[in-house]
Protein backbone atom coordinates (compact mmCIF):
# COMPACT_ATOMS: atom_id res chain seq x y z
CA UNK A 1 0.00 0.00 0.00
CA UNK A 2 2.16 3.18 -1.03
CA UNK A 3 0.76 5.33 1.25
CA UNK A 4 3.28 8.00 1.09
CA UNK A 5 2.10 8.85 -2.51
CA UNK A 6 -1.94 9.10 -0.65
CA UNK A 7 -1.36 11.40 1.86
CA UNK A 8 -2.56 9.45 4.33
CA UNK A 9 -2.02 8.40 8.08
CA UNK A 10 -2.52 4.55 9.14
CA UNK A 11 -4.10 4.86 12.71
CA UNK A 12 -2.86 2.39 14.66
CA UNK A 13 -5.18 1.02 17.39
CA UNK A 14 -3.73 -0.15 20.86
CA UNK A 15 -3.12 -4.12 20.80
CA UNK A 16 -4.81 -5.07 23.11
CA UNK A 17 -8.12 -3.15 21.23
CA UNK A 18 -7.63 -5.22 18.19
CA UNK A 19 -7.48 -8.39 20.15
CA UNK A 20 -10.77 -7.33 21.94
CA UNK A 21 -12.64 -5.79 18.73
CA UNK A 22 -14.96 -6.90 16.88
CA UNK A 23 -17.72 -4.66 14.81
CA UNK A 24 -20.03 -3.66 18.12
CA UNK A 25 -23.00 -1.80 16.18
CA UNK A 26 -24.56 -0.87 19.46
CA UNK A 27 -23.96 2.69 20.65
CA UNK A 28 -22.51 1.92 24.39
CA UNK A 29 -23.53 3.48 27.56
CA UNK A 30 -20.49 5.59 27.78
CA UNK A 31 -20.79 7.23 24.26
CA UNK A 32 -24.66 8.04 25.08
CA UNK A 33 -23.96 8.93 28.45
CA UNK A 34 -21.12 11.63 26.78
CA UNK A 35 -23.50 12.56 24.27
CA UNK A 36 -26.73 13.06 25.69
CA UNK A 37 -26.62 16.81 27.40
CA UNK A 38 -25.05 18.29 24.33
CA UNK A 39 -26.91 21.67 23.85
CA UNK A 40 -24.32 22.09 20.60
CA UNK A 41 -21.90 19.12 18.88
CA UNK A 42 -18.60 20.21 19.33
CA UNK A 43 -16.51 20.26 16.03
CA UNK A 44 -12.64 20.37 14.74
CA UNK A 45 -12.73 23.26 12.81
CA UNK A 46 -9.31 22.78 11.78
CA UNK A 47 -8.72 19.80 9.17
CA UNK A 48 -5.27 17.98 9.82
CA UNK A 49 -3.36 17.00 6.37
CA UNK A 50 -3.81 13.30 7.42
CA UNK A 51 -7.15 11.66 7.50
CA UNK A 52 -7.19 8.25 9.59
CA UNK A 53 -7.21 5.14 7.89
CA UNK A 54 -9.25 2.26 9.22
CA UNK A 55 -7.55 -1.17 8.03
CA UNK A 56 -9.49 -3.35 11.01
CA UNK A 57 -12.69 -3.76 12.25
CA UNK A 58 -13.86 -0.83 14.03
CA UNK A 59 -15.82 -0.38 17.36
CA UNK A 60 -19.44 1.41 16.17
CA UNK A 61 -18.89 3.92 19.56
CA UNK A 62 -15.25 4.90 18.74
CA UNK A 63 -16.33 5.93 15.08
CA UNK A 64 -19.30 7.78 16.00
CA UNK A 65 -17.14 9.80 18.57
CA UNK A 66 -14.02 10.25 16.47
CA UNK A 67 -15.27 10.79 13.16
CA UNK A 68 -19.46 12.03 13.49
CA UNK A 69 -19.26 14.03 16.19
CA UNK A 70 -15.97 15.92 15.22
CA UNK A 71 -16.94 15.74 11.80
CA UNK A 72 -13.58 14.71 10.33
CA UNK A 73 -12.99 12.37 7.00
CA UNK A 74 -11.13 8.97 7.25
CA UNK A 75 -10.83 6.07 4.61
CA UNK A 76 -11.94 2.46 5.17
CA UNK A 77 -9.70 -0.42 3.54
CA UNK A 78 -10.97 -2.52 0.80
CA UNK A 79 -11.42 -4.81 3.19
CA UNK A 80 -14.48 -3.77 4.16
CA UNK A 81 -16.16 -4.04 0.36
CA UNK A 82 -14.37 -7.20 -0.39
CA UNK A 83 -17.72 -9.54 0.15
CA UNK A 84 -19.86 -6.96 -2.20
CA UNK A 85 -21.11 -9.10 -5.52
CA UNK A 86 -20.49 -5.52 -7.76
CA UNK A 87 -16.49 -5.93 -6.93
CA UNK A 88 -16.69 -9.87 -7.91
CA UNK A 89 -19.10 -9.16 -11.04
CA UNK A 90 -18.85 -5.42 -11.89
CA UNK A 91 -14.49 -5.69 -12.28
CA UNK A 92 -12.54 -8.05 -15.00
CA UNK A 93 -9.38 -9.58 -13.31
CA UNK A 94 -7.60 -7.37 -14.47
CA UNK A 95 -9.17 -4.36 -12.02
CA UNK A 96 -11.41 -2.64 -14.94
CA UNK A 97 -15.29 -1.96 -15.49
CA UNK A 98 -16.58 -5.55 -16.88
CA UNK A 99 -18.77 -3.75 -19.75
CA UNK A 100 -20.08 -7.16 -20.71
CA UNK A 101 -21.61 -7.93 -17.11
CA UNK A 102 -22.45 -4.01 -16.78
CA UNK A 103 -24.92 -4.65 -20.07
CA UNK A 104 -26.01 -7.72 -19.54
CA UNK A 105 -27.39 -6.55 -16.60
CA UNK A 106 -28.71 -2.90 -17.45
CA UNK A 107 -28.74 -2.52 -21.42
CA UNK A 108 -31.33 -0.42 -22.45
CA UNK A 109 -31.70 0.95 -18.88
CA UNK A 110 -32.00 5.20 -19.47
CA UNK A 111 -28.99 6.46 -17.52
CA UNK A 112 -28.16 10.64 -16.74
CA UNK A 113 -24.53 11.19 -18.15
CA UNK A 114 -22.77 15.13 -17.54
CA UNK A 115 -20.51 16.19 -20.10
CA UNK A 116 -17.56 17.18 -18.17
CA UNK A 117 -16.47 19.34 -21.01
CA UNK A 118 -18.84 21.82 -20.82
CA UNK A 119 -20.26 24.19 -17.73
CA UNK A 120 -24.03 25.03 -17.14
CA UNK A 121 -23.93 27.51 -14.31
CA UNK A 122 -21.55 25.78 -11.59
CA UNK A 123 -22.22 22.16 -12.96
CA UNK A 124 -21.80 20.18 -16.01
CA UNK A 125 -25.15 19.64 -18.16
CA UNK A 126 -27.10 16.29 -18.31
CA UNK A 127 -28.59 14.28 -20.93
CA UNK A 128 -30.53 10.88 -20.33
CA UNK A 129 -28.94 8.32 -22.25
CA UNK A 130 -29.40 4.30 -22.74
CA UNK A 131 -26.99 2.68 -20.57
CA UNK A 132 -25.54 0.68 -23.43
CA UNK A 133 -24.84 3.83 -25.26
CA UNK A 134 -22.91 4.94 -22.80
CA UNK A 135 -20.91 2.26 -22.41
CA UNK A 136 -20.28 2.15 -26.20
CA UNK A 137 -18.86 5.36 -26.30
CA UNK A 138 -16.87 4.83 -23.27
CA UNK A 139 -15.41 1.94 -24.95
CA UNK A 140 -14.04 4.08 -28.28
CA UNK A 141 -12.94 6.44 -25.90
CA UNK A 142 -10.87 3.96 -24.31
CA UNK A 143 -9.64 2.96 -27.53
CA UNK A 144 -9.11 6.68 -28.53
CA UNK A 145 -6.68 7.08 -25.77
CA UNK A 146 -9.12 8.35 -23.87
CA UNK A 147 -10.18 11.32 -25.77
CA UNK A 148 -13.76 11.85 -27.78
CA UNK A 149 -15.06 14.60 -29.82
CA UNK A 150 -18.21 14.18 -27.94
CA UNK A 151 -16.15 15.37 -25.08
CA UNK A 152 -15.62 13.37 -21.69
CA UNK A 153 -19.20 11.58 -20.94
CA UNK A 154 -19.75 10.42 -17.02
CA UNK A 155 -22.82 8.26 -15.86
CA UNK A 156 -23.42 9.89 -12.61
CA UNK A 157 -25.98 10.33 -9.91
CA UNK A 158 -27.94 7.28 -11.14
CA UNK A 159 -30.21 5.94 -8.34
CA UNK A 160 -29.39 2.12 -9.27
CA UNK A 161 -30.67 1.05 -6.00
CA UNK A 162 -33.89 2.90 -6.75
CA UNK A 163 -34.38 2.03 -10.05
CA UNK A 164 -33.19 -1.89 -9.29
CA UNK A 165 -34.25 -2.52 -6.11
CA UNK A 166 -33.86 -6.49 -6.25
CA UNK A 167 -30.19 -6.00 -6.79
CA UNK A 168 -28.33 -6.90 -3.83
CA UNK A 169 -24.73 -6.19 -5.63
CA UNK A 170 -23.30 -4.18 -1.88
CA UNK A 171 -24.52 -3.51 1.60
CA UNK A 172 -24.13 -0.06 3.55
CA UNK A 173 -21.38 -0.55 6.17
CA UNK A 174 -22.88 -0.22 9.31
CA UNK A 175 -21.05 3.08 10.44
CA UNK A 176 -23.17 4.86 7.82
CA UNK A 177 -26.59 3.12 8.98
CA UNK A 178 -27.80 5.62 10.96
CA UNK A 179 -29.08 7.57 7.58
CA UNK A 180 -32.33 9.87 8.26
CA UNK A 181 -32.16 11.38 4.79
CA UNK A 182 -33.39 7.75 3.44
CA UNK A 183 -34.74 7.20 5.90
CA UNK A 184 -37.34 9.34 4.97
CA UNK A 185 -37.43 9.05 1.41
CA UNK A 186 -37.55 5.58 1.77
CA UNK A 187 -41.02 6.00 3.77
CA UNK A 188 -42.14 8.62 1.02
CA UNK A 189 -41.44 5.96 -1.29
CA UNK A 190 -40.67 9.29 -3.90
CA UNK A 191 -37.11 9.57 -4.07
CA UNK A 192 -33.47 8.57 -2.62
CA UNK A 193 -29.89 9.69 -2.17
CA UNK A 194 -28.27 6.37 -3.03
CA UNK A 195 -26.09 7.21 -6.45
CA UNK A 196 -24.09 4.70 -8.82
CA UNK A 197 -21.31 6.86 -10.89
CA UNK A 198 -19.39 5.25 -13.81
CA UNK A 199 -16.97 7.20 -15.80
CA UNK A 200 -13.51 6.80 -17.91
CA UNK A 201 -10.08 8.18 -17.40
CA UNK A 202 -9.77 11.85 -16.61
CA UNK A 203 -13.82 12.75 -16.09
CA UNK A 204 -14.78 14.69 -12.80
CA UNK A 205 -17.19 16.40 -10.52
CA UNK A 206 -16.78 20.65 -9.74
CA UNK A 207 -16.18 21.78 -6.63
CA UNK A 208 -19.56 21.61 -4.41
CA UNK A 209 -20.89 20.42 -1.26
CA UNK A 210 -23.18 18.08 -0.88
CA UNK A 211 -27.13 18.09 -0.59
CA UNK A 212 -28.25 19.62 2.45
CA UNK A 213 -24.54 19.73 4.11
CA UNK A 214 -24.91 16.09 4.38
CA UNK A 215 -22.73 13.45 4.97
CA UNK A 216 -21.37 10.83 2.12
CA UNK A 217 -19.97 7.69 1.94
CA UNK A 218 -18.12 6.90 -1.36
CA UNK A 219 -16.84 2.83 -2.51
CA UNK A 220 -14.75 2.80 -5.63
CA UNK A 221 -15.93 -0.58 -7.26
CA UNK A 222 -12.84 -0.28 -9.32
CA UNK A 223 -10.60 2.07 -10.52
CA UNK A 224 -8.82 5.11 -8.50
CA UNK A 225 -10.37 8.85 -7.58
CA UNK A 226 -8.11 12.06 -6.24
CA UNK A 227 -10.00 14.12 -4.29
CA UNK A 228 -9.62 17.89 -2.72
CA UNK A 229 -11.10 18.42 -0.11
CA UNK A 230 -11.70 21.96 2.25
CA UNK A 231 -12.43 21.90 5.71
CA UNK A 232 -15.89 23.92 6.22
CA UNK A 233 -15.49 27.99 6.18
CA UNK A 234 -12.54 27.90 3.86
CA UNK A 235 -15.16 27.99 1.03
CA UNK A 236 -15.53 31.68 1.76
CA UNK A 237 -12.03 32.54 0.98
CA UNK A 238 -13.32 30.83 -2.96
CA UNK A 239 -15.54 32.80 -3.99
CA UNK A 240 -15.04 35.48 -6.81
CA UNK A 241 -16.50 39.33 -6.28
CA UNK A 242 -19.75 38.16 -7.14
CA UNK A 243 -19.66 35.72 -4.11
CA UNK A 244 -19.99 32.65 -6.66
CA UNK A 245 -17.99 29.95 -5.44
CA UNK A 246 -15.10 28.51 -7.42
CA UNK A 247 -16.41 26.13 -10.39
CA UNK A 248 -12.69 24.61 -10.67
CA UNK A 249 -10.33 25.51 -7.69
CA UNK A 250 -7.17 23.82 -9.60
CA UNK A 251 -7.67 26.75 -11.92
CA UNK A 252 -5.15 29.73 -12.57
CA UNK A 253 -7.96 32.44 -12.43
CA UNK A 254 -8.36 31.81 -8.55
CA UNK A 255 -4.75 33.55 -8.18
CA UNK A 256 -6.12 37.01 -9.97
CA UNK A 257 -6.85 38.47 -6.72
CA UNK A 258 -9.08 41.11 -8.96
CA UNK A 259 -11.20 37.92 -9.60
CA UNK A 260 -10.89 35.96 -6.40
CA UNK A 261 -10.00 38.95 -3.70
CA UNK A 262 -9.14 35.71 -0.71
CA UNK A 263 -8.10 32.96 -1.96
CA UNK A 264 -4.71 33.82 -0.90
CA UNK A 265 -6.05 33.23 2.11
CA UNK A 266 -7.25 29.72 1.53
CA UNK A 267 -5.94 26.64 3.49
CA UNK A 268 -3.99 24.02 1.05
CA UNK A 269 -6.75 21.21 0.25
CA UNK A 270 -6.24 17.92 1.64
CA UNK A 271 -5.57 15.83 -1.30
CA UNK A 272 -6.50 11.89 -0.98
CA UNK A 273 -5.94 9.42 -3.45
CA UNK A 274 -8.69 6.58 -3.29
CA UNK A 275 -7.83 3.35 -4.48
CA UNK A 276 -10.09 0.35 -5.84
CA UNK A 277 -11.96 -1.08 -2.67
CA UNK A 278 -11.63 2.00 -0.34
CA UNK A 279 -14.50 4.11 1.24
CA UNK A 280 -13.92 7.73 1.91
CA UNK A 281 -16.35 9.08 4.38
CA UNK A 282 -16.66 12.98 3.68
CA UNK A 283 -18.13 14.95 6.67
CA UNK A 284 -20.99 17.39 6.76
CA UNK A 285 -20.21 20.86 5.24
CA UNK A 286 -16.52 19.84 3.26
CA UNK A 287 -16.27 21.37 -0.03
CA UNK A 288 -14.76 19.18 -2.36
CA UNK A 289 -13.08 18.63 -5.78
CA UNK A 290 -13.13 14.95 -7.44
CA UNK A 291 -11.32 13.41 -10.65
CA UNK A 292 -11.09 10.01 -11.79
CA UNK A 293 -7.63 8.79 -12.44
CA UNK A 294 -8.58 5.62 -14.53
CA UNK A 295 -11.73 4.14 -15.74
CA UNK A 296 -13.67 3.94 -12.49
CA UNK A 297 -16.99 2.89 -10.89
CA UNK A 298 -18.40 4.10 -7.63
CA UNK A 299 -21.06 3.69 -5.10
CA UNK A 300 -22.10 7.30 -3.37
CA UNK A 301 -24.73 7.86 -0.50
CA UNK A 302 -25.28 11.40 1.04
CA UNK A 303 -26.75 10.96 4.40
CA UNK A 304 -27.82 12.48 7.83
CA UNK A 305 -28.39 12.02 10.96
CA UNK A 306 -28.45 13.01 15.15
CA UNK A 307 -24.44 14.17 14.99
CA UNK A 308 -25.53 16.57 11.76
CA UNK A 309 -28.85 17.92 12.01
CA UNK A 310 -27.84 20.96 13.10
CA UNK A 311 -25.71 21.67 10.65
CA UNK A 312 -28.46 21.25 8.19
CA UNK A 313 -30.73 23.40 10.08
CA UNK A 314 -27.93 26.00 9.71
CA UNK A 315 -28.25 25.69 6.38
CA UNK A 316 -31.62 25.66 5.66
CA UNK A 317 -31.49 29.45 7.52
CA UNK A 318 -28.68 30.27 5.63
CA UNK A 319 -30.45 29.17 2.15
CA UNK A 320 -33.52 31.26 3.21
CA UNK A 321 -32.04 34.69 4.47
CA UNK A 322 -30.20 34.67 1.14
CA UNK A 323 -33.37 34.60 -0.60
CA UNK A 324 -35.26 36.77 1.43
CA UNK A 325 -32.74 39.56 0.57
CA UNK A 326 -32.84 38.56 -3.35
CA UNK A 327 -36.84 39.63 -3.17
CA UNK A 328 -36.50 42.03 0.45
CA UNK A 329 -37.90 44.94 -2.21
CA UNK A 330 -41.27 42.97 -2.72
CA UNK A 331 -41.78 42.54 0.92
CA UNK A 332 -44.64 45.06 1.62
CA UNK A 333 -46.66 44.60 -1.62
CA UNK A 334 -47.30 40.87 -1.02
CA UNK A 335 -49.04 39.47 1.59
CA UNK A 336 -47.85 35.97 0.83
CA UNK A 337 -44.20 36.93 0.79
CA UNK A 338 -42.69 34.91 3.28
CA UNK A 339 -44.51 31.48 1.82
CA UNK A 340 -43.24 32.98 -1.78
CA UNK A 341 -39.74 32.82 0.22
CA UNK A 342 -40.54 29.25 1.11
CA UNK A 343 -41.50 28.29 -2.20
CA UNK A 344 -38.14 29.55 -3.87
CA UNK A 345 -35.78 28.42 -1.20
CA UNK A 346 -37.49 24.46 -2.03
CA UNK A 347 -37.30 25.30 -5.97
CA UNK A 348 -33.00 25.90 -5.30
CA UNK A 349 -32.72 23.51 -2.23
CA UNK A 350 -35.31 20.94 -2.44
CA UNK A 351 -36.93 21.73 0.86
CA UNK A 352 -38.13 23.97 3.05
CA UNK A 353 -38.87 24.42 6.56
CA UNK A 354 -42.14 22.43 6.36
CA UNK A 355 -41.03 19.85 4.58
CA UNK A 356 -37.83 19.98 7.64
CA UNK A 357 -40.55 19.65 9.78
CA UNK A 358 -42.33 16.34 8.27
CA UNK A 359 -38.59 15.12 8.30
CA UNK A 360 -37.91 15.34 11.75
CA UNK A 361 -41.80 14.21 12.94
CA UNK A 362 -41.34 10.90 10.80
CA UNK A 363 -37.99 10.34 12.17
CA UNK A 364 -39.04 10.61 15.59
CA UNK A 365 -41.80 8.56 14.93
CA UNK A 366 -40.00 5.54 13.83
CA UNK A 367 -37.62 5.68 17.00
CA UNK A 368 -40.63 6.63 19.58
CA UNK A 369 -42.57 3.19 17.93
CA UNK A 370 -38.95 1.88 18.65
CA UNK A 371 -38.63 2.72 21.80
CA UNK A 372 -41.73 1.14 22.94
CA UNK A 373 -41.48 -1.96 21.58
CA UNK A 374 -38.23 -2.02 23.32
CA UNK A 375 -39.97 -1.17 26.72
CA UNK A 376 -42.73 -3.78 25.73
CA UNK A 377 -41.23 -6.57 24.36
CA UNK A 378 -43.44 -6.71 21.44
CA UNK A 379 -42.38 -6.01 17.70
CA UNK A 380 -41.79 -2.78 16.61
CA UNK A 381 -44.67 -1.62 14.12
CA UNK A 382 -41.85 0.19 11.64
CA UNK A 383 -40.89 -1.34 8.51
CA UNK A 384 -38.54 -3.67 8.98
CA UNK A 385 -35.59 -2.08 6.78
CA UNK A 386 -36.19 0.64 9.30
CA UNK A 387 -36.57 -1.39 12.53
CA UNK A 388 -33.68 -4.06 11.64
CA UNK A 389 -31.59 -0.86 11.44
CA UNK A 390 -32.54 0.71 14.89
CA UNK A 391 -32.59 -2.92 16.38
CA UNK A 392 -28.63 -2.93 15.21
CA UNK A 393 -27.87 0.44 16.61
CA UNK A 394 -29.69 -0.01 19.59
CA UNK A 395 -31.91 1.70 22.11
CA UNK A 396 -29.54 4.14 23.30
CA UNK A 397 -28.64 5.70 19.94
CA UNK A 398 -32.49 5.77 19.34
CA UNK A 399 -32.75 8.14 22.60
CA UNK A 400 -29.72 10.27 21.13
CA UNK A 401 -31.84 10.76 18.26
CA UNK A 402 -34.52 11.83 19.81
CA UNK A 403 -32.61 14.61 21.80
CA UNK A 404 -31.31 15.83 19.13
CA UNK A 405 -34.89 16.24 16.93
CA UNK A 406 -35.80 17.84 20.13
CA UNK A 407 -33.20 20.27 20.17
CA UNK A 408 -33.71 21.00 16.56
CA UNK A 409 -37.58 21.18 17.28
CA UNK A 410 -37.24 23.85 20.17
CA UNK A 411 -34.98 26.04 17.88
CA UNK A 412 -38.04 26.06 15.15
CA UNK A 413 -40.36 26.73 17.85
CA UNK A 414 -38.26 30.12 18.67
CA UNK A 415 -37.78 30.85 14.71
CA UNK A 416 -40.08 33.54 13.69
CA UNK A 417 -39.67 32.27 9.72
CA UNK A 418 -41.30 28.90 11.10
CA UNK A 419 -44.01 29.50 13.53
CA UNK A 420 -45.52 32.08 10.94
CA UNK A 421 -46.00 29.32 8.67
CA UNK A 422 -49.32 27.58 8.65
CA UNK A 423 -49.35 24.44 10.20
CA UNK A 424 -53.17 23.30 9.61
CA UNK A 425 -51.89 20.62 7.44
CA UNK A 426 -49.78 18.26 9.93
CA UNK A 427 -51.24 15.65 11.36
CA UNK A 428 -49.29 16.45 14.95
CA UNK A 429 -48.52 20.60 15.49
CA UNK A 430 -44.75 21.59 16.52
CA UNK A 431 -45.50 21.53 20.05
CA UNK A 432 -47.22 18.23 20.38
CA UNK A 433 -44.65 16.85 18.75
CA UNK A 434 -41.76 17.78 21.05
CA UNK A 435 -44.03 17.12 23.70
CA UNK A 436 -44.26 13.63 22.77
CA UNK A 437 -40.87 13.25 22.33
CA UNK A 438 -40.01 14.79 25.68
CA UNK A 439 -42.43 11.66 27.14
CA UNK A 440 -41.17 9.05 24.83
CA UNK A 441 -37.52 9.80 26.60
CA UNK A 442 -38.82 10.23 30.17
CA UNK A 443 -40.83 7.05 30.26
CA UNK A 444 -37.65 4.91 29.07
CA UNK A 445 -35.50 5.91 31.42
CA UNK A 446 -35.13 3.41 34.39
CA UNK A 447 -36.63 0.62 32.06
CA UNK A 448 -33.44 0.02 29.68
CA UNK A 449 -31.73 3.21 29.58
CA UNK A 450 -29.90 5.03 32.51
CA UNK A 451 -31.37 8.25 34.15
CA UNK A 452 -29.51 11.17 32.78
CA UNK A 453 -27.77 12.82 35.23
């Protein structure tokens, strides 16, 4: 493993640990106990120019509190995607895409595929494309020493899992389990964050963070990525005069301080090279820059949960006072203006606060039902990709959770943006709803979880 040429720092557990270890999904006493009376999740603001890399079998607890919580990026071995089917029927031998399995399997299937070639506002454009297509011209383009006058073509944000759901072809780690963003969609039945990418040598993804400030896990199925990656609040020394953020930050424009007034006072990005196997986890809130060094397939999930709520909360304020001042002018002359505000922040985001709000209430739900069944002894009424999951974590991360909405709910209960909003058409108001959460956590203590002290 040359891991001088990856930038990256093996972390080296005590011996005795790796003896002792084995994968303990359950969050532990200790780590809730630690947890519990946090009124704000303390955070590393400072990114080291090493990320941690976990070769073994890692205690649930330890990564929650040394890589959630902090919000700092580490890579997981191949070791841990070595049992998937796509790395045994996606890869030839020889470690490249297996285009004769790939079709066999999805053929005619309509894929999206960017052009990384060309720029539509700070992405690249999409076209829907059959899957063999795509893989036709990737093969010329292989053959063309990697070069097409169609430009370089990448499959990308293609909900596979979504669109094939009897595929069982890899299985989410358990560290990234906890995932309320599914969650959710998953009991909406409308929509996902699970994403297949599939591109040749030298295609890539513009600098960006993800959906939401969420979390993502990424699994190259074969082939290698580099990626750049900013710790968050260095994105503000990238932007140009406009306040646009960078579209490439390896370009030589950034260093015309007449186009980008403080970049020169940017950090250096931590550069990691991902090799075939390898999960990067990227933290809530990190900008970052990806290319693919060869031909290379990857699995993606963005995801959130009780260790980054806030954050998105943060930026679901930030997303509306920025378009509250684009219309501020139209303020007095319509009587609808903040739910015009609403509307506009969903169009850009793809939510808004009461959509937030049916979010939280549905993940509460699940881990309240949860909760009792644990007090009761009886099955949990949740669907069982939802209660299998909380049954693995156990009852005292389900309790975290709930703090956590609760938090979240009392800060919407003292935002003037929310509590203007009409409310008529939930099923349970604000208030009920942290009421009932406030109960669900009372009435479990001294049953199977401590008393808080």
């Amino acid at each position: 493993m040359k891991l001088a040429l990856r930038c990256l720092f093996v972390l080296f557990y005590e011996a005795a640990d790796q003896l002792a270890q084995s994968v303990f999904t359950i969050m532990d006493s200790e780590t809730y106990h630690s947890c519990c009376s946090l009124d704000k999740v303390p955070r590393q603001l400072c990114a080291s120019h090493f990320v941690d890399y976990i070769d073994k079998e890692l205690n649930y607890s330890k990564f929650f509190k040394r890589h959630l919580l902090p919000n700092q990026p580490c890579m997981f071995s191949r070791s841990f995607t070595e049992e998937w089917r796509c790395r045994k029927q996606w890869v030839t031998e020889d470690g490249k895409p297996h285009f004769q399995k790939l079709l066999q399997e999805f053929d005619e299937t309509p894929v999206p595929i960017a052009n990384c070639n060309a720029k539509e506002y700070n992405a690249n454009p999409k076209q829907i494309m059959p899957f063999k297509k795509f893989i036709h011209y990737w093969k010329e383009y292989i053959q063309n020493g990697h070069s097409s006058p169609k430009g370089c073509l990448y499959l990308k944000d293609w909900h596979m899992s979504r669109d094939f759901p009897e595929h069982d072809v890899y299985s989410t780690p358990v560290f990234f389990s906890s995932d309320w963003l599914n969650e959710y969609w998953d009991t909406l039945q409308v929509d996902d964050y699970r994403f297949v990418y599939m591109g040749p040598k030298g295609s890539w993804t513009p600098f960006h963070a993800d959906v939401f400030r969420s979390y993502s896990w990424s699994a190259n199925i074969c082939g290698r990525k580099k990626w750049l990656l900013y710790p968050p609040g260095q994105e503000e020394f990238l932007r140009d005069t406009h306040g646009n953020l960078a579209y490439d930050i390896t370009a030589p424009d950034l260093h015309d301080k007449d186009l980008f007034p403080h970049f020169h006072k940017a950090c250096q990005p931590l550069e990691i090279i991902q090799e075939a196997g390898e999960i990067l986890f990227v933290p809530s809130g990190w900008h970052h820059q990806v290319y693919n060094l060869e031909d290379t397939i990857s699995i993606n999930h963005n995801w959130l949960n009780s260790c980054n709520v806030d954050i998105m909360w943060q930026f679901l304020q930030n997303e509306l006072s920025s378009v509250q001042k684009e219309i501020e002018e139209w303020r007095n002359t319509m009587d609808s203006w903040h739910q015009h505000c609403q509307v506009i922040m969903k169009s850009c985001t793809g939510i808004d606060y009461g959509e937030f709000f049916s979010f939280l209430k549905i993940i509460s739900d699940n881990r309240m039902s949860f909760l009792r069944a644990c007090s009761s002894g009886n099955s949990s009424d949740d669907p069982r990709h939802v209660s299998d999951k909380l049954t693995a974590l156990g009852s005292y991360h389900a309790a975290f959770d709930l703090q956590r909405v609760a938090h979240i709910l009392e800060c919407l209960l003292c935002n003037e943006d929310f509590t203007r909003l009409d409310h008529s058409n939930h099923t349970l108001q604000p208030e009920s709803l942290l009421q009932k959460i406030h109960e669900a956590i009372h009435s479990t203590r001294g049953q199977h979880l401590p008393s808080q002290e």
